[in-house]
Protein backbone atom coordinates (compact mmCIF):
# COMPACT_ATOMS: atom_id res chain seq x y z
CA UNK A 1 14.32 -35.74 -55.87
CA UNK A 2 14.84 -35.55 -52.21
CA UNK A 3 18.42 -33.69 -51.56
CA UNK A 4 20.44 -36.01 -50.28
CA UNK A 5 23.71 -34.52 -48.83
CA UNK A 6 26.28 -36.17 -51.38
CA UNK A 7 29.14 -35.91 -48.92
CA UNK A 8 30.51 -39.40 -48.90
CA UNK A 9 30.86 -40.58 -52.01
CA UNK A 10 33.59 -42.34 -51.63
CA UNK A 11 31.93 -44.15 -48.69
CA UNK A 12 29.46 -45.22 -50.60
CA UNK A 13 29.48 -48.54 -52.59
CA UNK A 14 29.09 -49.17 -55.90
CA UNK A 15 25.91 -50.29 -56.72
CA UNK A 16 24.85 -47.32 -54.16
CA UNK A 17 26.25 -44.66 -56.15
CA UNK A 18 24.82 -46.05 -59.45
CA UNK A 19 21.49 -45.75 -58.36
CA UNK A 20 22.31 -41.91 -57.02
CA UNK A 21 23.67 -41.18 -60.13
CA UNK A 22 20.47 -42.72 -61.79
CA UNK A 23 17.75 -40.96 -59.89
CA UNK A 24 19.74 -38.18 -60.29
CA UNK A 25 19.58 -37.91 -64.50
CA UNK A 26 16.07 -39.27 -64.10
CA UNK A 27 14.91 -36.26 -62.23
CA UNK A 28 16.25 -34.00 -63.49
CA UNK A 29 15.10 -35.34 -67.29
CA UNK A 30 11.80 -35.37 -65.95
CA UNK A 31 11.96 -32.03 -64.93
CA UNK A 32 12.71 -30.58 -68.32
CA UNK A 33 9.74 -32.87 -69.10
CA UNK A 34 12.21 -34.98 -71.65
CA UNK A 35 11.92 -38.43 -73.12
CA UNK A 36 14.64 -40.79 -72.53
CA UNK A 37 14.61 -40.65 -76.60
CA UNK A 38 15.73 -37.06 -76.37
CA UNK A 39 18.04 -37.10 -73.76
CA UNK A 40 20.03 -40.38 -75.36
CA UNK A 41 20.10 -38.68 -78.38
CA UNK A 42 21.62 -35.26 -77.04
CA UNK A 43 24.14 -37.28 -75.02
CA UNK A 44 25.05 -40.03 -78.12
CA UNK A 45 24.05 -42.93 -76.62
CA UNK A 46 20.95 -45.29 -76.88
CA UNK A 47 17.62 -45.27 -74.65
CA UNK A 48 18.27 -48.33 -73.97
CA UNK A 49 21.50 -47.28 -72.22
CA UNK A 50 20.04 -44.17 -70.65
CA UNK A 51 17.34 -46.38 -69.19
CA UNK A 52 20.00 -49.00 -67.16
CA UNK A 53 21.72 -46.08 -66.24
CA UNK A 54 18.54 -44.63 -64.58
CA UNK A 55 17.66 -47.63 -62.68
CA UNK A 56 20.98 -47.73 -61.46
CA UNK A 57 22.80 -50.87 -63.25
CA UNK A 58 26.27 -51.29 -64.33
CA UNK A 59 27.11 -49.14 -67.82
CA UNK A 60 30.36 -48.95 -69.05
CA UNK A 61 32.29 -45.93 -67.66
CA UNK A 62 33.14 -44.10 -70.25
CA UNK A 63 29.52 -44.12 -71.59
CA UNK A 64 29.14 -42.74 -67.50
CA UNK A 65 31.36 -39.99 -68.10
């Protein structure tokens, strides 16, 4: 993942920050060479939830946080 400087978040919009926030679980998943199976699983909630969140589409917030 390229390092962005993350100094303006609140500048950013929404749909902006979703995708940061996606590529950022994504890499660093992929990094520990995880499946999204595994990482859904450690965090209690589905793949298929894991998955819009790494793509960067709405997810509930507390499922975010």
């Amino acid at each position: 993942m390229n390092d962005k400087s993350y100094q303006k978040w609140e500048a950013m919009s929404d749909k902006s920050l979703m995708e940061t926030i996606g590529s950022f679980i994504q890499f660093h998943r992929l990094s520990k060479n995880k499946s999204q199976w595994q990482v859904a699983d450690a965090a209690g909630i589905s793949r298929s939830t894991l998955s819009l969140l790494e793509r960067g589409e709405k997810v509930r917030i507390d499922t975010l946080i």
